[in-house]
N, C-alpha and C. Protein backbone atom coordinates (compact mmCIF):
# COMPACT_ATOMS: atom_id res chain seq x y z
N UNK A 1 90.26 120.50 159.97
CA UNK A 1 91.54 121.04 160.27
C UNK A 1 92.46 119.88 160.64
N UNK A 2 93.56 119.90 160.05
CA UNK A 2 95.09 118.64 160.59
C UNK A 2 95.47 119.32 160.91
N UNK A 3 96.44 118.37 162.36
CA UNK A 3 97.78 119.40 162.37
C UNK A 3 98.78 118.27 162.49
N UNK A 4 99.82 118.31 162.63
CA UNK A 4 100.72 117.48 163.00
C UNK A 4 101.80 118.07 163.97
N UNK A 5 102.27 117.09 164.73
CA UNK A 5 103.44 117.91 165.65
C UNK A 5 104.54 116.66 165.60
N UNK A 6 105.36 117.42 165.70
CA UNK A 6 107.45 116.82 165.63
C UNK A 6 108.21 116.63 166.93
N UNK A 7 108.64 116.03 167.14
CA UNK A 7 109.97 116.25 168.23
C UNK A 7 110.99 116.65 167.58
N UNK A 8 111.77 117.91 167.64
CA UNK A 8 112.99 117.91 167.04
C UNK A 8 113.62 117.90 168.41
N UNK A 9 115.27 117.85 168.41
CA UNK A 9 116.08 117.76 169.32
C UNK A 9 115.98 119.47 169.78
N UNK A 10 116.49 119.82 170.88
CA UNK A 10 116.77 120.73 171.28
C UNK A 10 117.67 121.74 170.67
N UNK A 11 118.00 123.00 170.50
CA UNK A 11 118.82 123.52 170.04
C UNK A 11 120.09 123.48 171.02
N UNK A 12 119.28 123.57 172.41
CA UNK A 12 121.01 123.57 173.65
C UNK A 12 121.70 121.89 173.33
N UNK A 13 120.59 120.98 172.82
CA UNK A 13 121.96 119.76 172.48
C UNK A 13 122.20 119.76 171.72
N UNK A 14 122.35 120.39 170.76
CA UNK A 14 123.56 120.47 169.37
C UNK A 14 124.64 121.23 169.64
N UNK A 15 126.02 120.52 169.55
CA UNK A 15 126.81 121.22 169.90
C UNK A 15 128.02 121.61 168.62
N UNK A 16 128.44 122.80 169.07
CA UNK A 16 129.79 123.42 168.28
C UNK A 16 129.10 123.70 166.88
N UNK A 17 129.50 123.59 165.69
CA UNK A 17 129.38 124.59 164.68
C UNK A 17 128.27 123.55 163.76
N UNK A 18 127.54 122.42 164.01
CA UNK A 18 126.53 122.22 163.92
C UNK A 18 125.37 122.77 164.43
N UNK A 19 125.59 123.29 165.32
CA UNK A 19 124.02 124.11 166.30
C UNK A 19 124.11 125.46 165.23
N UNK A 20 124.97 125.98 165.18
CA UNK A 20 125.15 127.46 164.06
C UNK A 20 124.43 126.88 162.48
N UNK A 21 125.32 126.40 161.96
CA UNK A 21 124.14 126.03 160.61
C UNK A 21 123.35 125.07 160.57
N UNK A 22 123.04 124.11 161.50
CA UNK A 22 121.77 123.31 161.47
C UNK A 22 120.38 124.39 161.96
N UNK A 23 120.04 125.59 162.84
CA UNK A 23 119.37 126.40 162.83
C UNK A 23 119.51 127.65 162.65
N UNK A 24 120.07 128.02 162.22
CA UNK A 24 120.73 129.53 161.32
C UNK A 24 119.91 129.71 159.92
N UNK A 25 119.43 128.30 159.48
CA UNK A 25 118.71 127.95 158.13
C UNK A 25 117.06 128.51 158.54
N UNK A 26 116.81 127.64 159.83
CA UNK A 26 115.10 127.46 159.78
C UNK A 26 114.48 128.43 159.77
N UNK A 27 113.30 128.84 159.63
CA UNK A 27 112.66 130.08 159.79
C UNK A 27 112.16 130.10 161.33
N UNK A 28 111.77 130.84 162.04
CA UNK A 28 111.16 131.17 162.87
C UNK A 28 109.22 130.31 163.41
N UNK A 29 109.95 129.34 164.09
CA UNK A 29 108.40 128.42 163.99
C UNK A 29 107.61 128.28 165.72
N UNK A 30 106.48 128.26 165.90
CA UNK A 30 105.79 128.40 166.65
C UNK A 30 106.05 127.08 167.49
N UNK A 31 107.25 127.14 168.72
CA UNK A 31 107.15 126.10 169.51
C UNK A 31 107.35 126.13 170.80
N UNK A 32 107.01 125.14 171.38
CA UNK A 32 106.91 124.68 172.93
C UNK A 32 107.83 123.55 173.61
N UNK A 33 108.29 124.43 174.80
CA UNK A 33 109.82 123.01 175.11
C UNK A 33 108.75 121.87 175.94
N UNK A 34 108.53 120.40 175.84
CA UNK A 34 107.89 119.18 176.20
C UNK A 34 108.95 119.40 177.89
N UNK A 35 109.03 118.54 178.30
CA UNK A 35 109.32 117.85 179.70
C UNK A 35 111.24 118.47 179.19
N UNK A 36 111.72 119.08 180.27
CA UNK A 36 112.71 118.93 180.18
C UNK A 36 113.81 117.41 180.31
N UNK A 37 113.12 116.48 180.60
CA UNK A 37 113.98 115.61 180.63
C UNK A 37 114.22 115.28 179.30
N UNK A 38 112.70 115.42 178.62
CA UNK A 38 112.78 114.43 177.15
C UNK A 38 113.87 115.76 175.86
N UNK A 39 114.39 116.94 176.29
CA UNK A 39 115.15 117.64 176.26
C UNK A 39 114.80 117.93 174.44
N UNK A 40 113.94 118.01 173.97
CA UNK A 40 113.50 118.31 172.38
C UNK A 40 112.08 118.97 172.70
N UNK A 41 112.11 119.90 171.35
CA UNK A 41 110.93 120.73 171.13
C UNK A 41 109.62 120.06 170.40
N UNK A 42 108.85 120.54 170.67
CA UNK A 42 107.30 120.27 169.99
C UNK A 42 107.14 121.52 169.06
N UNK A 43 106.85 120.88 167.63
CA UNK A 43 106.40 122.35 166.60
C UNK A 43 105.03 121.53 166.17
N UNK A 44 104.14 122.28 166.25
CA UNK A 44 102.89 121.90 166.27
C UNK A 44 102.31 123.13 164.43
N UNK A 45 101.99 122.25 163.30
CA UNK A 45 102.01 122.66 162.31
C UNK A 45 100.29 122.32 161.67
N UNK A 46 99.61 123.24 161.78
CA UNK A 46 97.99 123.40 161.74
C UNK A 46 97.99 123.53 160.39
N UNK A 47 96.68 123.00 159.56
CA UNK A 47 96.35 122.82 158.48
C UNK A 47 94.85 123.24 157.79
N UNK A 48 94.37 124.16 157.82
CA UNK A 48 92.67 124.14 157.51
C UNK A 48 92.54 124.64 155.75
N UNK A 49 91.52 123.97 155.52
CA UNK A 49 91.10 124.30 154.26
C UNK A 49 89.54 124.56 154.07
N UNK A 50 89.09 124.87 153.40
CA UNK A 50 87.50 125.33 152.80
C UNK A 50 86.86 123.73 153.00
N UNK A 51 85.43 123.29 153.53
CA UNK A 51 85.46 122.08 153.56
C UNK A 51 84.13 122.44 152.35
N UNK A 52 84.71 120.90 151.88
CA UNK A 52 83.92 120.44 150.26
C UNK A 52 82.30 120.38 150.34
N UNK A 53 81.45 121.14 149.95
CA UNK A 53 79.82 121.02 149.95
C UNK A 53 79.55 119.82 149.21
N UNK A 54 80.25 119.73 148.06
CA UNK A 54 79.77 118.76 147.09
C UNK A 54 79.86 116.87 147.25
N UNK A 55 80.64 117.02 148.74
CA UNK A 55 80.91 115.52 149.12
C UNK A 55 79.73 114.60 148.93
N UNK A 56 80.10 113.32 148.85
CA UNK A 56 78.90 112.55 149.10
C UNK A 56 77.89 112.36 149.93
N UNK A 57 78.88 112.20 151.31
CA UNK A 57 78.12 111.84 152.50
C UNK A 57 77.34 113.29 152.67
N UNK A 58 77.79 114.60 152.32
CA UNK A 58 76.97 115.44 153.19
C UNK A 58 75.65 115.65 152.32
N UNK A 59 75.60 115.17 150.70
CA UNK A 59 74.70 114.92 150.00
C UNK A 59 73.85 114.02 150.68
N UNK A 60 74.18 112.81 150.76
CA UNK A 60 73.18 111.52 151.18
C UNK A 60 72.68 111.82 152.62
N UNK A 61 73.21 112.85 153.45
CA UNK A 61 73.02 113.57 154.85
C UNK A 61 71.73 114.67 154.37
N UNK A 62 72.04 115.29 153.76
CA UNK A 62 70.46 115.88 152.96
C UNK A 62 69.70 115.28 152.25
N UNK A 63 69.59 114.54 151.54
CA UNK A 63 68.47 114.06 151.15
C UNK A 63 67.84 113.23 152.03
N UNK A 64 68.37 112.54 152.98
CA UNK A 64 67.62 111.58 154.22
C UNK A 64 66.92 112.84 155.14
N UNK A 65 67.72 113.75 155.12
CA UNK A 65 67.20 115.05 155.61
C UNK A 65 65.41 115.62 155.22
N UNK A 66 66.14 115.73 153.31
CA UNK A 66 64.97 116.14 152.99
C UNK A 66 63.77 115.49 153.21
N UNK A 67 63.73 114.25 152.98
CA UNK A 67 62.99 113.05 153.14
C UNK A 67 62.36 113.28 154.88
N UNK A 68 62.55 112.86 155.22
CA UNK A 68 62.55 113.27 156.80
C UNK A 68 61.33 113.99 157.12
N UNK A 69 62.06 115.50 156.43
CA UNK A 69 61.25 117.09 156.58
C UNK A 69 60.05 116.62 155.95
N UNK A 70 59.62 115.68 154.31
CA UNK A 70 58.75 116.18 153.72
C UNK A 70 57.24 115.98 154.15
N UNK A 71 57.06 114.04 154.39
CA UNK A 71 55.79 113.96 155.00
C UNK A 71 55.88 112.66 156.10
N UNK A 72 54.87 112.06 156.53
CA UNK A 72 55.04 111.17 157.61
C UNK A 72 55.27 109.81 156.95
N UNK A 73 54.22 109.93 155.77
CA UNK A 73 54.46 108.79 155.05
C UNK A 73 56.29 108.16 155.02
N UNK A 74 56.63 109.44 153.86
CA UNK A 74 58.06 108.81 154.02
C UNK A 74 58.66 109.16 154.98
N UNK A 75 58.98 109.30 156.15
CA UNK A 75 59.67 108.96 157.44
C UNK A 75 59.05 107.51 158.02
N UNK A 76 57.69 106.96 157.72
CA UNK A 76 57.55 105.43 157.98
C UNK A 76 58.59 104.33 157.24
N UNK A 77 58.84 104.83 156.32
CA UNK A 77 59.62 105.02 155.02
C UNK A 77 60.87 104.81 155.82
N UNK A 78 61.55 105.69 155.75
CA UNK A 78 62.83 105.77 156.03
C UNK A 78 63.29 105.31 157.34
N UNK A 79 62.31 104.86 157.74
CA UNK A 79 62.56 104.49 159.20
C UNK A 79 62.44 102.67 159.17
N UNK A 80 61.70 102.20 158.07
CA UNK A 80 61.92 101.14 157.84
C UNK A 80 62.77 100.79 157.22
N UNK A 81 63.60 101.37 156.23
CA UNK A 81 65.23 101.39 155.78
C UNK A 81 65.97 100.92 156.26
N UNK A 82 66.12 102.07 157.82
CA UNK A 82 67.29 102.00 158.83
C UNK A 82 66.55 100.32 159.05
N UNK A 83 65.80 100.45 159.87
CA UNK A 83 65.55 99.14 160.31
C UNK A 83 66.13 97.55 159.53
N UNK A 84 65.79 97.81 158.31
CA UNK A 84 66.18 96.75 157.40
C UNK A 84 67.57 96.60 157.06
N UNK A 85 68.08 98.04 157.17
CA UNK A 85 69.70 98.27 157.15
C UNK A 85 70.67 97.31 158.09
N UNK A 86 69.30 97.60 159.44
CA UNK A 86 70.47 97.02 160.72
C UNK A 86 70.34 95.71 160.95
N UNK A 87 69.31 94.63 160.51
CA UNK A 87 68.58 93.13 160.51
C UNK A 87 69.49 92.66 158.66
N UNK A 88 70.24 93.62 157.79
CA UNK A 88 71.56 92.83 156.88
C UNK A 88 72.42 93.03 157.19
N UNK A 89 72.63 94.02 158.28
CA UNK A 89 74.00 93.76 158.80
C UNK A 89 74.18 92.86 160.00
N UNK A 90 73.26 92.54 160.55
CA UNK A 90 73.29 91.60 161.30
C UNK A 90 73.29 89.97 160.81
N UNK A 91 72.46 89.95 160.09
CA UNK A 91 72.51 89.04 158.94
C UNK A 91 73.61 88.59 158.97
N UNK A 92 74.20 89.45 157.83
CA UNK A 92 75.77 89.61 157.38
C UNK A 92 76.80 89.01 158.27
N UNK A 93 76.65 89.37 159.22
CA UNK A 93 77.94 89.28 160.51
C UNK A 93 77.59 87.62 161.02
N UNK A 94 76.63 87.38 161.62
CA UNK A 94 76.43 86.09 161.56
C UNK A 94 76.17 84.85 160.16
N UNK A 95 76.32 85.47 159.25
CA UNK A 95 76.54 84.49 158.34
C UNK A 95 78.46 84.26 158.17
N UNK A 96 78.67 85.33 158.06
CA UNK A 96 80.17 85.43 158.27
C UNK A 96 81.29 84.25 158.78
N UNK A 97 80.57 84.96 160.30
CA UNK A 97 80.99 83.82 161.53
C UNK A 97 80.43 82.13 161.00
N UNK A 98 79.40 81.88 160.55
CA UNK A 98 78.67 80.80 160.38
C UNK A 98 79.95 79.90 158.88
N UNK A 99 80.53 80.77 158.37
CA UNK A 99 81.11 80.32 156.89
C UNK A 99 82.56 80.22 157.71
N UNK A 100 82.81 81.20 158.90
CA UNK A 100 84.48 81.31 159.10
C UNK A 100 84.85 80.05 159.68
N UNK A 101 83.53 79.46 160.39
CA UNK A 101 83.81 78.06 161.62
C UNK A 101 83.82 77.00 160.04
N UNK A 102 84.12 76.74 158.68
CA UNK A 102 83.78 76.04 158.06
C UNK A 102 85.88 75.65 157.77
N UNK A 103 86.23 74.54 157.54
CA UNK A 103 87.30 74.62 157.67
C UNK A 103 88.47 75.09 156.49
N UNK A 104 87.63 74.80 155.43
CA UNK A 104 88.70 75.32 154.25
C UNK A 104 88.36 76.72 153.63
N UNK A 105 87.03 76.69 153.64
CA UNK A 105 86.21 77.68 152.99
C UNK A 105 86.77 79.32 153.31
N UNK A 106 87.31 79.40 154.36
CA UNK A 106 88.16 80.44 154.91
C UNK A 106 89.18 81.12 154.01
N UNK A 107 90.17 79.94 154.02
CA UNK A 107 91.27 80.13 153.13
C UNK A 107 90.79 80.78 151.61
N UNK A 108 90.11 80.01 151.35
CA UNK A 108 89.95 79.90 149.50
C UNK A 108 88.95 81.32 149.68
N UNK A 109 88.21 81.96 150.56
CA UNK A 109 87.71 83.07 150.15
C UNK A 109 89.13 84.39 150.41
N UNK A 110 89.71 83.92 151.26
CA UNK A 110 90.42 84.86 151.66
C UNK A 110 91.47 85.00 150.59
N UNK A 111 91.80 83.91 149.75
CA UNK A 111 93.06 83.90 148.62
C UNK A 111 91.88 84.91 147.44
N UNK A 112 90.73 84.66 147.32
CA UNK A 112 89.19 85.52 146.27
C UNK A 112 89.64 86.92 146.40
N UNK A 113 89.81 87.21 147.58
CA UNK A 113 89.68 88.87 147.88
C UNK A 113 91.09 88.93 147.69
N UNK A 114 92.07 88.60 148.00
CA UNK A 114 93.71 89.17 147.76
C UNK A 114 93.55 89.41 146.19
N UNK A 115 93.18 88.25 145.85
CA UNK A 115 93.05 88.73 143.86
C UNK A 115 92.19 89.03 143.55
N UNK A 116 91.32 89.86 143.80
CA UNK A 116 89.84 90.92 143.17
C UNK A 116 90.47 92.11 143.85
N UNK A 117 91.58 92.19 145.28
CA UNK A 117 91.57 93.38 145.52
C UNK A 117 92.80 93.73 144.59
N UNK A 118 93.52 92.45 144.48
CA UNK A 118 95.17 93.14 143.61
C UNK A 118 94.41 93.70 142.05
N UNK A 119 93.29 92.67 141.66
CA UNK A 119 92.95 93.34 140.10
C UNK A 119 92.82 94.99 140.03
N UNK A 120 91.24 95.28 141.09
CA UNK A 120 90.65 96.09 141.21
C UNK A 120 91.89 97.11 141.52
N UNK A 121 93.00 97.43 142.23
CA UNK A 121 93.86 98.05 142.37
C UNK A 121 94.30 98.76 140.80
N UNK A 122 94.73 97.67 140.04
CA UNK A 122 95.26 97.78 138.71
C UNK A 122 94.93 98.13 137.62
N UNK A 123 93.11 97.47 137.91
CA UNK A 123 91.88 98.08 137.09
C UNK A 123 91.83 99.49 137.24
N UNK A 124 91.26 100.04 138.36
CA UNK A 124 90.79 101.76 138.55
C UNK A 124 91.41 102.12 139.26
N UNK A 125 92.71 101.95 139.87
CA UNK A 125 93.79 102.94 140.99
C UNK A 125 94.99 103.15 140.66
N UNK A 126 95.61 102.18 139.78
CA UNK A 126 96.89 102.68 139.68
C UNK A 126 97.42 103.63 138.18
N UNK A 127 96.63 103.93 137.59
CA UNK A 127 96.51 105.39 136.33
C UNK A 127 95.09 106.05 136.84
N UNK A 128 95.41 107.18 136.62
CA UNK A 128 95.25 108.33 136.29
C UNK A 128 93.91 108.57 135.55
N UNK A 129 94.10 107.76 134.21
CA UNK A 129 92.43 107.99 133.56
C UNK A 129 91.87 106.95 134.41
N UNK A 130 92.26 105.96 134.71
CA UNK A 130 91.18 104.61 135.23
C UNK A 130 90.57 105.60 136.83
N UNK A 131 91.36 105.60 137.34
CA UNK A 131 90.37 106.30 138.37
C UNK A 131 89.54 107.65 137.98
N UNK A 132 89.53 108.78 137.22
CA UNK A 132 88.76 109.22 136.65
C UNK A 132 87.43 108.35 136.34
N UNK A 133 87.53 107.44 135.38
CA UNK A 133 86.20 106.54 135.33
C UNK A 133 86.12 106.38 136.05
N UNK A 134 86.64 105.56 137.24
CA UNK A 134 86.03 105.10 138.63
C UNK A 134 85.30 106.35 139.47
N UNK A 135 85.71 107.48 139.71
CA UNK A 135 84.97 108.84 140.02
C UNK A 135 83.43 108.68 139.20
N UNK A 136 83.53 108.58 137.98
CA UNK A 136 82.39 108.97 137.16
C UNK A 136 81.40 107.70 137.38
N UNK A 137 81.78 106.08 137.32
CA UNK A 137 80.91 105.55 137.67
C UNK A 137 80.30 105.57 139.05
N UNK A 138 81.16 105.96 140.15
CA UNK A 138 80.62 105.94 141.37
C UNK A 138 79.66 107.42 142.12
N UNK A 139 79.82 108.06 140.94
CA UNK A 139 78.83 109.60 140.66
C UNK A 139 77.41 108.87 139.91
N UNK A 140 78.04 108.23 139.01
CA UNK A 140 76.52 108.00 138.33
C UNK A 140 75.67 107.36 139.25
N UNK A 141 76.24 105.91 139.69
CA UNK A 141 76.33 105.39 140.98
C UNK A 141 75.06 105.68 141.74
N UNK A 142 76.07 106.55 142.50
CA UNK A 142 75.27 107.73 143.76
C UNK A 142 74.17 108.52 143.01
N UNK A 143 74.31 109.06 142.08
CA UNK A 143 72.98 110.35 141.20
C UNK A 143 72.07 109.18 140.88
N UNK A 144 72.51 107.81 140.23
CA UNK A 144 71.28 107.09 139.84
C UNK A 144 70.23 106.38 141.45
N UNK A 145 70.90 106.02 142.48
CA UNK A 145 70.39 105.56 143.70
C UNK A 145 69.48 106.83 144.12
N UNK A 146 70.12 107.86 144.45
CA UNK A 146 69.48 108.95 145.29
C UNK A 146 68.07 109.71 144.16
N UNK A 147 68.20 109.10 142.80
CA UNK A 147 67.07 110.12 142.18
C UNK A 147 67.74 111.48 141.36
N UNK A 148 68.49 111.38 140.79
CA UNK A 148 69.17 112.92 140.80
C UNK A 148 69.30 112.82 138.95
């Protein structure tokens, strides 16, 4: 569920024949007067929709699931995963730091990623069919990793 909420000004500070057709228009909306000093309304505008089964994460949330449920074996299994998961990201982070203390090497990776991220932008995000493929490879992606 979103919601978002507004400050509009008050209706008592609009004055003379702006207060008449600036809210004479609006419809009728669900609000609350804030602090009289700060002298404007709160419209608080709620949003819910059907939530998606078919997402990724709640996929990859069941099958670690299923896995889990099935025998002990694989939960030794999956438990050595996580483990190995958290000893490359640790990895990772201290190699990081280990390349950032290097003095140029910084720069010249950091100019790498501005232009792989401006390509990749141009490649699969900015039309319409290109991100379509990008959907489909990152489905195959996911169906070829998980077994599916």
């Amino acid at each position: 569920m979103a919601s978002i909420t507004a400050c509009l000004p008050s209706p008592l500070s609009v004055q003379g024949r702006q207060k008449q057709s600036l809210f004479r228009t609006l419809p009728k909306l669900p609000f609350s007067p804030l602090n009289e000093k700060q002298n404007c309304l709160a419209i608080v505008a709620k949003a819910s929709g059907e939530s998606s089964e078919s997402s990724t994460s709640l996929t990859v949330f069941k099958s670690v699931q299923n896995v889990w449920d099935n025998s002990s074996e694989d939960r030794l299994g999956l438990i050595g995963l996580g483990f190995a998961g958290i000893v490359a990201l640790w990895a990772s982070v201290n190699l990081i730091t280990a390349i950032d203390k290097l003095p140029i090497i910084p720069n010249a990776l950091e100019l790498i990623g501005i232009l792989f991220s401006t390509w990749f932008v141009y490649r699969y995000l900015l039309f319409k069919p290109d991100r379509e493929e990008l959907f489909q490879i990152i489905n195959k992606s996911v169906s070829d990793i998980l077994g599916q």
